[in-house]
N, C-alpha and C. Protein backbone atom coordinates (compact mmCIF):
# COMPACT_ATOMS: atom_id res chain seq x y z
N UNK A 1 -18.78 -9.42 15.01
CA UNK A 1 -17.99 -10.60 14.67
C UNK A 1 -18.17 -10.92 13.19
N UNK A 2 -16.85 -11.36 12.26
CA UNK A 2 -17.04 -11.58 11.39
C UNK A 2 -16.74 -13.02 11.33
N UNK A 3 -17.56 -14.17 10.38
CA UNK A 3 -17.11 -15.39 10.62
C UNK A 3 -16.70 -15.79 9.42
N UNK A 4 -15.46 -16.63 9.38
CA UNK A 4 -15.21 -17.39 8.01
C UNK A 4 -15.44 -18.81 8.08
N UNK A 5 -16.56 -18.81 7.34
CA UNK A 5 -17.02 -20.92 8.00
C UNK A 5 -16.67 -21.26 6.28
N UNK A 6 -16.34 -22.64 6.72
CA UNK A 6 -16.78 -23.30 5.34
C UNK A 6 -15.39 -24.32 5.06
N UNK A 7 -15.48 -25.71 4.48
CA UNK A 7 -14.49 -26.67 4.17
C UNK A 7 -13.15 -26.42 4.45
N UNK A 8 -12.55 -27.01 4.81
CA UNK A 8 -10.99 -27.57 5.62
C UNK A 8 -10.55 -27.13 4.06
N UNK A 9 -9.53 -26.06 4.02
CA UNK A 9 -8.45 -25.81 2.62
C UNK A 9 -8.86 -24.84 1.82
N UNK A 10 -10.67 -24.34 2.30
CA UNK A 10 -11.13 -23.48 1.60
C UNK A 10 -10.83 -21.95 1.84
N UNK A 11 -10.70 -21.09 0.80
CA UNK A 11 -10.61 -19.61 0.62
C UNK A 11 -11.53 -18.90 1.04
N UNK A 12 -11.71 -18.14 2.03
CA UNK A 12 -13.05 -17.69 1.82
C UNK A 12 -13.00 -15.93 2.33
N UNK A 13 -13.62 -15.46 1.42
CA UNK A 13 -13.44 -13.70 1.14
C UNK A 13 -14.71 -12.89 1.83
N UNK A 14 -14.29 -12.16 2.67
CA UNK A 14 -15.62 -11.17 3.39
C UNK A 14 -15.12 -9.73 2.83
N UNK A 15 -15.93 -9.24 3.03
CA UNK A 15 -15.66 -7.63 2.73
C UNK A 15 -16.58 -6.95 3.71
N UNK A 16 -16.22 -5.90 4.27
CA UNK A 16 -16.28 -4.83 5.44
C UNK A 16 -17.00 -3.80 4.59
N UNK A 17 -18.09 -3.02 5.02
CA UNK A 17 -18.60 -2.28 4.44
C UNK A 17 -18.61 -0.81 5.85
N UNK A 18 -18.02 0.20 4.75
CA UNK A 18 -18.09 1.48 5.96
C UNK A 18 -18.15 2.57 4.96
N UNK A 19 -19.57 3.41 5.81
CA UNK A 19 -19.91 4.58 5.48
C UNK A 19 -19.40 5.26 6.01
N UNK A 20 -19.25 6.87 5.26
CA UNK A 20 -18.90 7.98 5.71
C UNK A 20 -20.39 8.98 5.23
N UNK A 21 -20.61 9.79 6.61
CA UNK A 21 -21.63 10.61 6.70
C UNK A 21 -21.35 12.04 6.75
N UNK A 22 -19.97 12.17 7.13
CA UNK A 22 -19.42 13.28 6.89
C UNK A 22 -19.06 14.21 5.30
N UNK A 23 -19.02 15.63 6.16
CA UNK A 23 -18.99 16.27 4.18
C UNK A 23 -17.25 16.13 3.85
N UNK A 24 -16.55 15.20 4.57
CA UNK A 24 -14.79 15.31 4.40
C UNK A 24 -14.28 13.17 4.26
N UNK A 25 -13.42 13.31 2.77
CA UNK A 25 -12.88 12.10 2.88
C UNK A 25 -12.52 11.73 3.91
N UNK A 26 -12.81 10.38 4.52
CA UNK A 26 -11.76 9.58 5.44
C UNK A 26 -10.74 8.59 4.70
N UNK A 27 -10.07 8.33 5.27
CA UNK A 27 -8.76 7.30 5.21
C UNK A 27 -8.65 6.42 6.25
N UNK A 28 -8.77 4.85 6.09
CA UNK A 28 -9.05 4.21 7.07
C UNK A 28 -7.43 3.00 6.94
N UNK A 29 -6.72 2.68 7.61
CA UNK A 29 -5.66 1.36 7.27
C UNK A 29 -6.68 0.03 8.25
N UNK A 30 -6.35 -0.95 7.91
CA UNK A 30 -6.50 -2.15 8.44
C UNK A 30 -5.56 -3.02 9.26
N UNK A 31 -5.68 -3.11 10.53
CA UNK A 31 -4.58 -4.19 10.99
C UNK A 31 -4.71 -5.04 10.96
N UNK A 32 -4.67 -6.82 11.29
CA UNK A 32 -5.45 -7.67 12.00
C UNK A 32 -4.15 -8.16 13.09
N UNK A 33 -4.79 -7.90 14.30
CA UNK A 33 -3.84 -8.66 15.48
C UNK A 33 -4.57 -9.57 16.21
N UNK A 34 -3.43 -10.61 16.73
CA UNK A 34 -3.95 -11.51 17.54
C UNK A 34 -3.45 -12.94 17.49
N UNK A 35 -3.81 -13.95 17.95
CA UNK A 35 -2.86 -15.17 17.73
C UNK A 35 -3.02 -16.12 16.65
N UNK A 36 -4.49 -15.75 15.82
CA UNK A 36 -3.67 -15.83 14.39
C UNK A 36 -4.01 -15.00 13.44
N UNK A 37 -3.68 -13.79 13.99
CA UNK A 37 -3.45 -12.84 12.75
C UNK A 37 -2.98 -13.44 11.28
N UNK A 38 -1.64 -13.89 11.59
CA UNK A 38 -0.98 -14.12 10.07
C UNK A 38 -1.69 -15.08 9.54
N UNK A 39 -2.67 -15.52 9.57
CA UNK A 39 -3.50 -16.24 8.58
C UNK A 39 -4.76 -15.27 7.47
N UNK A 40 -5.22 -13.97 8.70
CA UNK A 40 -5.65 -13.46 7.35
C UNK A 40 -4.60 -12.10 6.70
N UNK A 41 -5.28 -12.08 5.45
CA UNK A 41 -4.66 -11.34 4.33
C UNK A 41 -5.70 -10.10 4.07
N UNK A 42 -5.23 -8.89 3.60
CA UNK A 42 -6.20 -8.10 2.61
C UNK A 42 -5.47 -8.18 1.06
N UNK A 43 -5.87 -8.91 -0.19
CA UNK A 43 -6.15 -9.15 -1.51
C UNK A 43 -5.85 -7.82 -1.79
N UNK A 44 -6.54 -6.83 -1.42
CA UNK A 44 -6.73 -5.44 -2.22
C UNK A 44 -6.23 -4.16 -1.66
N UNK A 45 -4.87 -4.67 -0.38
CA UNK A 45 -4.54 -3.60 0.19
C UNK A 45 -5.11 -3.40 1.49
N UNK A 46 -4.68 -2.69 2.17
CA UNK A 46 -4.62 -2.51 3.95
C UNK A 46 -5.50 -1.24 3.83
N UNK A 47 -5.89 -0.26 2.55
CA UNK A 47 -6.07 0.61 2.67
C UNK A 47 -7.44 1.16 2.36
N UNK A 48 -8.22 1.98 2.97
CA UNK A 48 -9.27 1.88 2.22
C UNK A 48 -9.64 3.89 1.97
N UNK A 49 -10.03 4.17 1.10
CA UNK A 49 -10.73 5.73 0.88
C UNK A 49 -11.85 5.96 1.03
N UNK A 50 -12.12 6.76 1.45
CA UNK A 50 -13.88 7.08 1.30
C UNK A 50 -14.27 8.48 1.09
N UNK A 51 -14.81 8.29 0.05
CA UNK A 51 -15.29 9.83 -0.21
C UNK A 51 -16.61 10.44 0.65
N UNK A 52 -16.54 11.54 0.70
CA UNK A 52 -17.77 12.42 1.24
C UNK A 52 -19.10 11.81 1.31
N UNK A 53 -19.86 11.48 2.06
CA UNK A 53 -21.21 11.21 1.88
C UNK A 53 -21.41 9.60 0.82
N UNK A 54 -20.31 9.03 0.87
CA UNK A 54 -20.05 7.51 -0.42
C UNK A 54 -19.97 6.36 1.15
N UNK A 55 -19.65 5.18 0.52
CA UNK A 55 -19.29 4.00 0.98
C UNK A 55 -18.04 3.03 0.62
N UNK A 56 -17.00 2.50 1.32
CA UNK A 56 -16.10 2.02 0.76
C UNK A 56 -15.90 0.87 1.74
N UNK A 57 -14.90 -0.29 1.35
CA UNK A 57 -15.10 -1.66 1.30
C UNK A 57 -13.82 -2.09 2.15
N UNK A 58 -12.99 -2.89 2.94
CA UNK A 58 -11.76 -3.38 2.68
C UNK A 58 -12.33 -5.38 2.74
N UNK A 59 -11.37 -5.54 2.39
CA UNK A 59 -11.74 -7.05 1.75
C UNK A 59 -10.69 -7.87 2.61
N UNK A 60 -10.95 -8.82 3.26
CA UNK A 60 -10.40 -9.87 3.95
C UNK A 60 -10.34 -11.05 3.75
N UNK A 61 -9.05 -11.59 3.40
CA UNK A 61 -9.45 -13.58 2.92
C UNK A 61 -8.66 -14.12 4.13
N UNK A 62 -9.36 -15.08 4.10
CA UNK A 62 -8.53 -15.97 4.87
C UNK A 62 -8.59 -17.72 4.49
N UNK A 63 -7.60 -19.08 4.44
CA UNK A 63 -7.99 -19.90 4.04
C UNK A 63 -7.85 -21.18 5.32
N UNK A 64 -8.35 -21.76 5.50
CA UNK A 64 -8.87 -22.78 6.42
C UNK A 64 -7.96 -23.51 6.26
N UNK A 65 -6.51 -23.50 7.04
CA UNK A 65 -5.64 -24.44 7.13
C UNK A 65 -5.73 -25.45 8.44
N UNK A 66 -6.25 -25.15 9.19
CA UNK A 66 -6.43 -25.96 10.28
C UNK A 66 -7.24 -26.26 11.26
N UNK A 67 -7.71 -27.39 12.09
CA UNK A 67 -9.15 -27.75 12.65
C UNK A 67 -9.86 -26.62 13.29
N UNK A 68 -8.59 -25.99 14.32
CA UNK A 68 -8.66 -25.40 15.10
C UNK A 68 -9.51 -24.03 14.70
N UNK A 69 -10.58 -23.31 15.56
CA UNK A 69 -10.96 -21.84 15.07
C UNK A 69 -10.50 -21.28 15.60
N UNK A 70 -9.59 -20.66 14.43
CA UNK A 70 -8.92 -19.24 14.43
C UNK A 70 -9.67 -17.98 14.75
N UNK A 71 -8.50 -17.05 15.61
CA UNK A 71 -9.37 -15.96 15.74
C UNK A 71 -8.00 -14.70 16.24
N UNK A 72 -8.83 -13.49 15.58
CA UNK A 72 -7.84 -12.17 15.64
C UNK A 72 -9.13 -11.17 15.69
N UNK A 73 -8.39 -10.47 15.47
CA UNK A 73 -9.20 -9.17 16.06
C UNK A 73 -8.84 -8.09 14.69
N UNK A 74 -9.59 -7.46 13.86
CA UNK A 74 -9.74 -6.60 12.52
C UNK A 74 -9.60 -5.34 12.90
N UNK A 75 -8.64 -3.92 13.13
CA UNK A 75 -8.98 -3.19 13.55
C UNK A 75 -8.57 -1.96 12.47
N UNK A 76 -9.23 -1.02 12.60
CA UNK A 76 -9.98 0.12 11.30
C UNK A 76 -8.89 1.27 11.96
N UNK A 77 -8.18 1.88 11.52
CA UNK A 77 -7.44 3.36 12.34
C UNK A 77 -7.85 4.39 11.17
N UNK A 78 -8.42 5.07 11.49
CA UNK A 78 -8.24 5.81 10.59
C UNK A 78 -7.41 7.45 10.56
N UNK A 79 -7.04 7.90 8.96
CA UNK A 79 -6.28 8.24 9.26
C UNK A 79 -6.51 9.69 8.76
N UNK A 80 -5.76 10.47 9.21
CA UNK A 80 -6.68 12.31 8.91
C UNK A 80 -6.32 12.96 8.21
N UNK A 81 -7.49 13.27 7.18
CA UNK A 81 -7.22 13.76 6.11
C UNK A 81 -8.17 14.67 5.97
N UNK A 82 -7.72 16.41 5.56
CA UNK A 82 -8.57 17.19 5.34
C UNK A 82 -9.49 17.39 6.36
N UNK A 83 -8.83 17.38 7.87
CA UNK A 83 -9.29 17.43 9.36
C UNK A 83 -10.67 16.84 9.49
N UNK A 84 -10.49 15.64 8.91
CA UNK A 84 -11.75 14.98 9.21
C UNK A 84 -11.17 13.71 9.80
N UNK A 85 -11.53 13.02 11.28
CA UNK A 85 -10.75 12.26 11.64
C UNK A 85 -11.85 10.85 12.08
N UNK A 86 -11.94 10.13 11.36
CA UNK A 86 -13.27 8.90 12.15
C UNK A 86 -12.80 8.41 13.40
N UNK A 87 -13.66 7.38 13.82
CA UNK A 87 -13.61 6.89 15.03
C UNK A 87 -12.55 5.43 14.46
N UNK A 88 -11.96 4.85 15.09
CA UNK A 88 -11.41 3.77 15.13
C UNK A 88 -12.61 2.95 15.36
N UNK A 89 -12.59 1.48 14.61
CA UNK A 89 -13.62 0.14 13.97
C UNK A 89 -12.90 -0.78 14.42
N UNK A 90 -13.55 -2.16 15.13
CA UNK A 90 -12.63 -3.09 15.60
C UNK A 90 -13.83 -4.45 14.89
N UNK A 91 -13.29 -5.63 14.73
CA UNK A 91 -14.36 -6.11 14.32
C UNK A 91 -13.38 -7.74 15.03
N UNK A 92 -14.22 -8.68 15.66
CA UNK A 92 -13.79 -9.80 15.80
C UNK A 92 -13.97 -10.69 14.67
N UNK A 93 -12.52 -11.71 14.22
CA UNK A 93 -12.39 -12.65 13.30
C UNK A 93 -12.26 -13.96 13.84
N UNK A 94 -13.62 -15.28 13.14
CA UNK A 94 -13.16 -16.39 13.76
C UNK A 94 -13.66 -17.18 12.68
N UNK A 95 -12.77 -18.23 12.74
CA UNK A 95 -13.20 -19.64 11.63
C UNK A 95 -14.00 -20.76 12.32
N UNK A 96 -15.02 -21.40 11.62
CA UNK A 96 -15.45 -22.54 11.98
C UNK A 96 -15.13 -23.27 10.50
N UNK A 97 -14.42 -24.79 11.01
CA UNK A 97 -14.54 -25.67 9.99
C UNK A 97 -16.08 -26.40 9.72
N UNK A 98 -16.66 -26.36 8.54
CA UNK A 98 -17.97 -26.95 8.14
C UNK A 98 -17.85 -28.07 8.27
N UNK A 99 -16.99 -28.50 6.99
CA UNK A 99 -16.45 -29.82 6.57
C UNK A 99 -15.35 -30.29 6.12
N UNK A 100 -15.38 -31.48 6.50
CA UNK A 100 -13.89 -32.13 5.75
C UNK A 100 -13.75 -32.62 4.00
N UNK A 101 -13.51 -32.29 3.34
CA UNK A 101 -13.54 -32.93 2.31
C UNK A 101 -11.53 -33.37 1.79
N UNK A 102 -12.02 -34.96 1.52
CA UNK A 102 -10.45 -35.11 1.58
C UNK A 102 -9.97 -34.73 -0.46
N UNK A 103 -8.62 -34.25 -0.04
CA UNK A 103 -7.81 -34.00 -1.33
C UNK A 103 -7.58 -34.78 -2.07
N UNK A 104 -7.58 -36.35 -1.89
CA UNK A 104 -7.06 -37.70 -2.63
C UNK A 104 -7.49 -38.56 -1.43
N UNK A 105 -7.14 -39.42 -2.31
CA UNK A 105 -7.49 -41.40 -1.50
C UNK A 105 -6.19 -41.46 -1.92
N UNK A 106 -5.50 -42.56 -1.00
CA UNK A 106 -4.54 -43.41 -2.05
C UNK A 106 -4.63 -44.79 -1.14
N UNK A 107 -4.71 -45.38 -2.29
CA UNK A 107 -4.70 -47.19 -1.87
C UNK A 107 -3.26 -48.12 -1.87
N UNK A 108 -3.15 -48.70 -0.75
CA UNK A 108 -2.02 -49.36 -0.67
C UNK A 108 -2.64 -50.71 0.02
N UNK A 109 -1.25 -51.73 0.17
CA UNK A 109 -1.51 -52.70 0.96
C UNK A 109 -0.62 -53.40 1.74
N UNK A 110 -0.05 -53.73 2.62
CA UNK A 110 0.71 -53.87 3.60
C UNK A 110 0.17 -54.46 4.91
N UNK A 111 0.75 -55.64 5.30
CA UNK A 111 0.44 -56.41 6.05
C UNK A 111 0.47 -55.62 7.83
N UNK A 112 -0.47 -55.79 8.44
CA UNK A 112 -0.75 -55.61 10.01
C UNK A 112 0.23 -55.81 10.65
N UNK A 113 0.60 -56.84 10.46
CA UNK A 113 2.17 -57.38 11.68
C UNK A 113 2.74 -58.16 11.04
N UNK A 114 4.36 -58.20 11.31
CA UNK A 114 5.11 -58.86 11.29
C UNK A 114 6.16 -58.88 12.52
N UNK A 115 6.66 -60.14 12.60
CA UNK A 115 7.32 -60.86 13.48
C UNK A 115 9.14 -59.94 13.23
């Protein structure tokens, strides 16, 4: 599980870390499905490379539009290159709101009741 916690409106960026142990590049795409997928984004592309025996990254934002915790599901396909084929990566996505912090005050004044 990956979690995105932190203030109501806030941005907040994880990055996925995946090795390759094999002596052959992989090629991995990123989906995210689920009921709220369309809230997160990849910044740097759906796509990720990995060289031989290296480590490579894909990066996920997502921003805290609403009380509710969100949640989708991150999933890794990868794709075959130079008959080297990985396993498919699934990773669960969910938000907790920390805190509220408000955007503005605004002061007015207006009477309770009228007749």
């Amino acid at each position: 599980t990956i979690e995105f916690a932190g203030p109501l409106h806030s941005t907040i960026v994880k990055q996925v870390r995946m090795k390759n142990p094999s002596s052959k590049a992989l090629v991995y795409n990123a989906v995210v499905v689920g009921r709220d997928a369309a809230e997160f984004s990849f910044p740097k592309g759906n796509t990720v490379s990995i060289s031989p025996m290296r480590q490579g990254f894909i990066t996920v934002e997502f921003t805290i539009r609403f009380l509710h915790p969100a949640e989708a599901v991150l999933i890794l396909i990868s794709n075959k290159v130079d008959a080297a084929d990985g396993a498919t990566i699934t990773f669960s996505l969910k938000s907790e709101v920390r805190n509220i912090e408000p955007l503005g005050i605004i002061k007015c004044r207006s009477p309770c009741y009228e007749l």
